[in-house]
PDB file of N, CA and C in Angstrom:
ATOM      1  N   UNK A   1       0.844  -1.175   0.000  1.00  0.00           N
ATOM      2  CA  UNK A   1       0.000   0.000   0.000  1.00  0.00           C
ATOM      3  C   UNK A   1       0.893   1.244   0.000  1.00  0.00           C
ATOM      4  N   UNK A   2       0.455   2.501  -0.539  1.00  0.00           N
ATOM      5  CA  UNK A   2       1.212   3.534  -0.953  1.00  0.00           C
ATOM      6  C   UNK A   2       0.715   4.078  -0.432  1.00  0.00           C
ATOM      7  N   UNK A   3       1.639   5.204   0.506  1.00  0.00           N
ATOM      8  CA  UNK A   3       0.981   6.224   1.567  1.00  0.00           C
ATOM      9  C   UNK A   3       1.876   7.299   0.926  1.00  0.00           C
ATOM     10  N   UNK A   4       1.189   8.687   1.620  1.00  0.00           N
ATOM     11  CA  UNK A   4       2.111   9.989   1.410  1.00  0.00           C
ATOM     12  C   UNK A   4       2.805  10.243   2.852  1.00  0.00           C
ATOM     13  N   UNK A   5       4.394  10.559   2.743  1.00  0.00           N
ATOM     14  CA  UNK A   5       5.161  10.887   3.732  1.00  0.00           C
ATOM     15  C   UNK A   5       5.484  12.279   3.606  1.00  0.00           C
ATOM     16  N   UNK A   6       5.894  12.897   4.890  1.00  0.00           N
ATOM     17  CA  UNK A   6       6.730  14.083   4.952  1.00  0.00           C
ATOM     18  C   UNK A   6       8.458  13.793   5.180  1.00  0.00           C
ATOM     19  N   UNK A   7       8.911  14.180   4.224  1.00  0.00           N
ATOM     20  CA  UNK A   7      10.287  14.179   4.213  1.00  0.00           C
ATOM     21  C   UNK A   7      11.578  15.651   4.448  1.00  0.00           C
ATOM     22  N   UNK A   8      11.711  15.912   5.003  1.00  0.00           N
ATOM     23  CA  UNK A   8      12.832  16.918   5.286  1.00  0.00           C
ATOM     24  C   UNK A   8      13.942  16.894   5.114  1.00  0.00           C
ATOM     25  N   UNK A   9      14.670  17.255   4.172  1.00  0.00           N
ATOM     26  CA  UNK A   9      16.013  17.046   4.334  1.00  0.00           C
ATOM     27  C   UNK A   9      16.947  18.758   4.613  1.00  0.00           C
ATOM     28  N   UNK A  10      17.975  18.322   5.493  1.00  0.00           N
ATOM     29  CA  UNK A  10      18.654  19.377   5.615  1.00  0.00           C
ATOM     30  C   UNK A  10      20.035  19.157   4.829  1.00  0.00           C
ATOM     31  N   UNK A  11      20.295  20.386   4.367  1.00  0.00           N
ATOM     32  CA  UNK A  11      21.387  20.419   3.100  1.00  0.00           C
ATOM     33  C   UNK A  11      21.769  21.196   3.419  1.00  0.00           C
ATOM     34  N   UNK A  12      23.761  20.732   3.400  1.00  0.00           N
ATOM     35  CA  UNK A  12      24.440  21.993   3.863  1.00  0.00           C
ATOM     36  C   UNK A  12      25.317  22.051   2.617  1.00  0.00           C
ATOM     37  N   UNK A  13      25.870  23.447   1.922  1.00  0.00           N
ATOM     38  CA  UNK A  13      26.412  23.387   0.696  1.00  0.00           C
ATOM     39  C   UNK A  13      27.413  24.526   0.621  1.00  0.00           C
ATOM     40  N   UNK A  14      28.556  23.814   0.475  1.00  0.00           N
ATOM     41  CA  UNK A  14      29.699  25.006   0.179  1.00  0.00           C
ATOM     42  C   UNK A  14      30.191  25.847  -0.456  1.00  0.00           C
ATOM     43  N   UNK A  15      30.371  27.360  -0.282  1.00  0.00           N
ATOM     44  CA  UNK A  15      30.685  28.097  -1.263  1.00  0.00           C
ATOM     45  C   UNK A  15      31.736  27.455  -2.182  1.00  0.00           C
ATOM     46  N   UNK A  16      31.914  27.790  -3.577  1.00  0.00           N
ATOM     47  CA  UNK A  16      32.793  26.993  -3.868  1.00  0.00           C
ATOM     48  C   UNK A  16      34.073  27.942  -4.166  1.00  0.00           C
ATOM     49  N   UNK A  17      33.781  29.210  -3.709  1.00  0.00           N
ATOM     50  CA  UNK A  17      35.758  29.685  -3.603  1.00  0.00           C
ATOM     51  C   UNK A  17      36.222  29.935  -2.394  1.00  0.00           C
ATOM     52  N   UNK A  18      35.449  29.402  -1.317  1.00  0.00           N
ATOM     53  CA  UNK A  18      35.779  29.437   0.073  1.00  0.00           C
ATOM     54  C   UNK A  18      35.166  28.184   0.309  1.00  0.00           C
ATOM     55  N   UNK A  19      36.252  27.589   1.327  1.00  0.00           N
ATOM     56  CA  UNK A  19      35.816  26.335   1.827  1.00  0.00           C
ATOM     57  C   UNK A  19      35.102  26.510   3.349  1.00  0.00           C
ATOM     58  N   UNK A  20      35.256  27.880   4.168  1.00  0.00           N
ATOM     59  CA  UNK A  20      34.360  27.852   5.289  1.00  0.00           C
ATOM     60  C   UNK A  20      33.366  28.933   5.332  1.00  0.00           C
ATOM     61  N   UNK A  21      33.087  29.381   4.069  1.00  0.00           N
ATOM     62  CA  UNK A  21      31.634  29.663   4.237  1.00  0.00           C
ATOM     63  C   UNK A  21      30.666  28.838   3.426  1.00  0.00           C
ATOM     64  N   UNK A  22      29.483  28.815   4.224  1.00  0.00           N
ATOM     65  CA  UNK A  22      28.674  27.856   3.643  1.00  0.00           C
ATOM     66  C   UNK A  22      26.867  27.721   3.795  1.00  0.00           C
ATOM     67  N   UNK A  23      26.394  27.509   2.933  1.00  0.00           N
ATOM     68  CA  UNK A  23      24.792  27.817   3.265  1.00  0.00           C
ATOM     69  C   UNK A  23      23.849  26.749   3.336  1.00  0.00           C
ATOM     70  N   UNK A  24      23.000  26.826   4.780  1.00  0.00           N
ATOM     71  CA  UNK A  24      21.859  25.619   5.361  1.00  0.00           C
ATOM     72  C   UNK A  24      20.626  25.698   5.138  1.00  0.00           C
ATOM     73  N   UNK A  25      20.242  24.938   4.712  1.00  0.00           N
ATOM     74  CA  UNK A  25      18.572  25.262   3.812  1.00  0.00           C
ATOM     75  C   UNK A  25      17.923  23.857   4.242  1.00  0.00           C
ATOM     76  N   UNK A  26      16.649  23.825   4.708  1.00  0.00           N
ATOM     77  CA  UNK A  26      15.772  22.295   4.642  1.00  0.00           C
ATOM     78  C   UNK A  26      14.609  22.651   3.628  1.00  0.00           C
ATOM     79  N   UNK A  27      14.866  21.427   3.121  1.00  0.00           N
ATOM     80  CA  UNK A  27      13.931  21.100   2.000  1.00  0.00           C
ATOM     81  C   UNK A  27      13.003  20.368   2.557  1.00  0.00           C
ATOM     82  N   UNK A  28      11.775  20.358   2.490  1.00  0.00           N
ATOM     83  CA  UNK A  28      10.356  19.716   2.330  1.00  0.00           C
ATOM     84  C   UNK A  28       9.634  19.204   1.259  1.00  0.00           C
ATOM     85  N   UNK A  29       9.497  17.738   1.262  1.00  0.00           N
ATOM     86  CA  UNK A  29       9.017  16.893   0.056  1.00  0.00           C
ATOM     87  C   UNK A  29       8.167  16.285   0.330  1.00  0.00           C
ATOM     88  N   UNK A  30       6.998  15.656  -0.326  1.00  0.00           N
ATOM     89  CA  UNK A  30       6.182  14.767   0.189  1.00  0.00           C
ATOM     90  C   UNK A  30       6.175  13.672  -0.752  1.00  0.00           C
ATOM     91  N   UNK A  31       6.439  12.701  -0.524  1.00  0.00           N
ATOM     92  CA  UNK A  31       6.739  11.614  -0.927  1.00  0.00           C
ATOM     93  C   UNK A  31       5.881  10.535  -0.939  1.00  0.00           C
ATOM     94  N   UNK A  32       5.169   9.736  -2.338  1.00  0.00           N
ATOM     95  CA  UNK A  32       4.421   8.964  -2.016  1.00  0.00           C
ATOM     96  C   UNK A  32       4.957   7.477  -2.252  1.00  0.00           C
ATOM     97  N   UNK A  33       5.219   6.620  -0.937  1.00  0.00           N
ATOM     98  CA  UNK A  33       5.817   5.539  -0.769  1.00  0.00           C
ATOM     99  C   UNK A  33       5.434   4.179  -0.071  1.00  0.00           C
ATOM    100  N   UNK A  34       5.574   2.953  -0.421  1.00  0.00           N
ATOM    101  CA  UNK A  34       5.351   1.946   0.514  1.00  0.00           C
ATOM    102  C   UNK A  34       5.995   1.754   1.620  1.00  0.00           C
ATOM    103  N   UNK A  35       6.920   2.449   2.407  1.00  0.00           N
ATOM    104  CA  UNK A  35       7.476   2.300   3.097  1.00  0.00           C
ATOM    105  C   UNK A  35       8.019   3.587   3.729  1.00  0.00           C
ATOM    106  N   UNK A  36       8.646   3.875   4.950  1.00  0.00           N
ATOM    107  CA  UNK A  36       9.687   4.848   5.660  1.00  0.00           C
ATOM    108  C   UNK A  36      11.120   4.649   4.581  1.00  0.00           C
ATOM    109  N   UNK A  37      11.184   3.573   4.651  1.00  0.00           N
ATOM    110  CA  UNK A  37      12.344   3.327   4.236  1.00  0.00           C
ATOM    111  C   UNK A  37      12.722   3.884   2.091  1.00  0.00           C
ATOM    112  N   UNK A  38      11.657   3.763   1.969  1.00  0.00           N
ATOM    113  CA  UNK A  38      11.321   3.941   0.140  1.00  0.00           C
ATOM    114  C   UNK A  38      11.508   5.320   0.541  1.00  0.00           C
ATOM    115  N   UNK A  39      10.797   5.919   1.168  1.00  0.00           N
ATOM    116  CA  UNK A  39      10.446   7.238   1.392  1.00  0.00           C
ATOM    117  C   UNK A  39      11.499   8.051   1.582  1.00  0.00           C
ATOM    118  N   UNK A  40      12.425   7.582   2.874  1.00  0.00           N
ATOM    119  CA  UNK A  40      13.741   8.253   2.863  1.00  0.00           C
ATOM    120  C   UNK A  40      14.870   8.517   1.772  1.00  0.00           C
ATOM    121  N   UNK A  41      14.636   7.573   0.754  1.00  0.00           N
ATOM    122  CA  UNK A  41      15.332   6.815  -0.252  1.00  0.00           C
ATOM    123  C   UNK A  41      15.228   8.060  -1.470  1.00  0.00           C
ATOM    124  N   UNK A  42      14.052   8.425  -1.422  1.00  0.00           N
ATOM    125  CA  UNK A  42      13.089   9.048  -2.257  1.00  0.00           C
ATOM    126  C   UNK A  42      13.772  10.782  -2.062  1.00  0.00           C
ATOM    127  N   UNK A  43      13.408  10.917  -0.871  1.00  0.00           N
ATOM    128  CA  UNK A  43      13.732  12.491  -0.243  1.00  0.00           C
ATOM    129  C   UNK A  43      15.419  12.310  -0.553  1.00  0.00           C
ATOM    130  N   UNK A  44      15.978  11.658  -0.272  1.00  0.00           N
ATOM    131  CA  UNK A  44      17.576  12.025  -0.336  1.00  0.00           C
ATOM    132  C   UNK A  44      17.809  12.104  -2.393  1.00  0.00           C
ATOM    133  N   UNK A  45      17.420  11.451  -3.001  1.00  0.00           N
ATOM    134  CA  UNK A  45      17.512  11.258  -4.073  1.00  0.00           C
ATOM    135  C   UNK A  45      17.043  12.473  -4.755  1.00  0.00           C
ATOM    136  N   UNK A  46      15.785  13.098  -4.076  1.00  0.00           N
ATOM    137  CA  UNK A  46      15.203  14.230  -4.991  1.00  0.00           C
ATOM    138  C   UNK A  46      16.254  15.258  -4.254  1.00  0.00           C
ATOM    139  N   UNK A  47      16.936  15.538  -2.993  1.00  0.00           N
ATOM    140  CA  UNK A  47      17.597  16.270  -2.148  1.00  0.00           C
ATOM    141  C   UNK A  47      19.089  16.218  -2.985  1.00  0.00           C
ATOM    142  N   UNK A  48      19.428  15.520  -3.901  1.00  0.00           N
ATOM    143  CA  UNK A  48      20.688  15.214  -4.614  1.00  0.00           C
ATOM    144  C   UNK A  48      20.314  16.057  -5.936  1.00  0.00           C
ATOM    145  N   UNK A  49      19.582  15.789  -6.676  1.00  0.00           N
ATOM    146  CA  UNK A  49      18.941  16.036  -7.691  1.00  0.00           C
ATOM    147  C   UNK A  49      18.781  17.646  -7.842  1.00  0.00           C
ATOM    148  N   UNK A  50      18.550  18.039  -7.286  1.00  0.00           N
ATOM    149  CA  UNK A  50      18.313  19.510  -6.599  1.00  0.00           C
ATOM    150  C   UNK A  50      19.141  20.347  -6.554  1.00  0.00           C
ATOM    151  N   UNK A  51      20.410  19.669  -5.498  1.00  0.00           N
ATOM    152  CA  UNK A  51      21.515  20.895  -4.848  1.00  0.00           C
ATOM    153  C   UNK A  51      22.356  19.708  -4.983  1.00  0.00           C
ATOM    154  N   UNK A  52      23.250  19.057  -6.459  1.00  0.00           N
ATOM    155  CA  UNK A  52      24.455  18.350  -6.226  1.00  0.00           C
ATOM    156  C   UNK A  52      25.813  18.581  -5.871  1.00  0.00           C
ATOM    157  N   UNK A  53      25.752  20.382  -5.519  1.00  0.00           N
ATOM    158  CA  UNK A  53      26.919  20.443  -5.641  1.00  0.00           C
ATOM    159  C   UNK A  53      27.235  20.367  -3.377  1.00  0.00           C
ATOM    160  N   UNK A  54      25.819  19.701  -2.704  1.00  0.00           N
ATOM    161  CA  UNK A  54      25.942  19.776  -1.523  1.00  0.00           C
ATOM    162  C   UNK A  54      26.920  19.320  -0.969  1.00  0.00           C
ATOM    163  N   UNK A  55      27.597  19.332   0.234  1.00  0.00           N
ATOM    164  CA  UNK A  55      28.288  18.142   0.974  1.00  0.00           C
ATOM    165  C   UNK A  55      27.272  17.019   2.079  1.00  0.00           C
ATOM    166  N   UNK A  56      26.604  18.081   2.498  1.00  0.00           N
ATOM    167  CA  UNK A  56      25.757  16.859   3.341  1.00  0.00           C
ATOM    168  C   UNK A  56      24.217  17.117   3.406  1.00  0.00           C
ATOM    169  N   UNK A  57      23.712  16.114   3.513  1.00  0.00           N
ATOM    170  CA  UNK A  57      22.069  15.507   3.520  1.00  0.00           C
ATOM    171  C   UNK A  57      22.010  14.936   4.777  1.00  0.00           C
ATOM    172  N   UNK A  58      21.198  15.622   5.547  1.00  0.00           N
ATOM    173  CA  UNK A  58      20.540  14.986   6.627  1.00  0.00           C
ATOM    174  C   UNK A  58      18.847  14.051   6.526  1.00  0.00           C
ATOM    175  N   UNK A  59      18.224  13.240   6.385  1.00  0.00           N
ATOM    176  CA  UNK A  59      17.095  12.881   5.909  1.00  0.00           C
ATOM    177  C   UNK A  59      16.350  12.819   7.181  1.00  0.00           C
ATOM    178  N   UNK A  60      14.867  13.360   7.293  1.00  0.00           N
ATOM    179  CA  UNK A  60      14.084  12.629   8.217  1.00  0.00           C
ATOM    180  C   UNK A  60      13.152  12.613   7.613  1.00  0.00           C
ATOM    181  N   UNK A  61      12.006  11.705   7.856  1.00  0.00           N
ATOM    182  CA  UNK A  61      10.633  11.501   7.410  1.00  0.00           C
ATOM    183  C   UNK A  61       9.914  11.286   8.705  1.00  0.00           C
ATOM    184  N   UNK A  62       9.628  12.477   8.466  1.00  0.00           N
ATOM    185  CA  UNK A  62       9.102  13.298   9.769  1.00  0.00           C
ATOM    186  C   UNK A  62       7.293  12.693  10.299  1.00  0.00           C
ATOM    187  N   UNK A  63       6.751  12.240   8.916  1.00  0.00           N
ATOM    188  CA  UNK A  63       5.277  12.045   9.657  1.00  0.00           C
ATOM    189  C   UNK A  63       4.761  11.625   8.286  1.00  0.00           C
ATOM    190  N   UNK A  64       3.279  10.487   8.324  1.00  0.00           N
ATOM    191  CA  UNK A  64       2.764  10.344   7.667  1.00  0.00           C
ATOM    192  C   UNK A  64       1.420  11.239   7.068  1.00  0.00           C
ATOM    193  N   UNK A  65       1.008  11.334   6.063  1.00  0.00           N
ATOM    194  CA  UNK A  65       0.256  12.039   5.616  1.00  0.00           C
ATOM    195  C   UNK A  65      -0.955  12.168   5.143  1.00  0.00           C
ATOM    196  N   UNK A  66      -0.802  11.011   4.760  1.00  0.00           N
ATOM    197  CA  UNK A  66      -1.852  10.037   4.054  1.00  0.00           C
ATOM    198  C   UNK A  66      -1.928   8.493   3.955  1.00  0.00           C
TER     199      UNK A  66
END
């Protein structure tokens, strides 16, 4: 069965002519998945897709929705 999730990811991304400044943004996705696990899968993938030039992805799937 396919439910809708809330997914958050926090993305941190580096200037790229300075290595210590850097900018934190969370993204909000809703994701429709059979699982937590699909779901997380889902949010990091669209969270890549997005901002590749990030260094880090934090994922939570914060709550169901549907």
């Amino acid at each position: 069965m396919i439910h809708t999730y809330e997914v958050l990811v926090d993305i941190k991304e580096y200037d790229e002519q300075t290595s210590t400044s850097m900018h934190v943004e969370t993204a909000r996705y809703e994701v429709d998945a059979p699982s937590q696990n699909h779901a997380h899968d889902t949010g990091l993938h669209q969270a890549k897709h997005e901002h590749p030039k990030a260094t880090e992805y934090d994922v939570r799937v914060t709550r169901l929705l549907h």
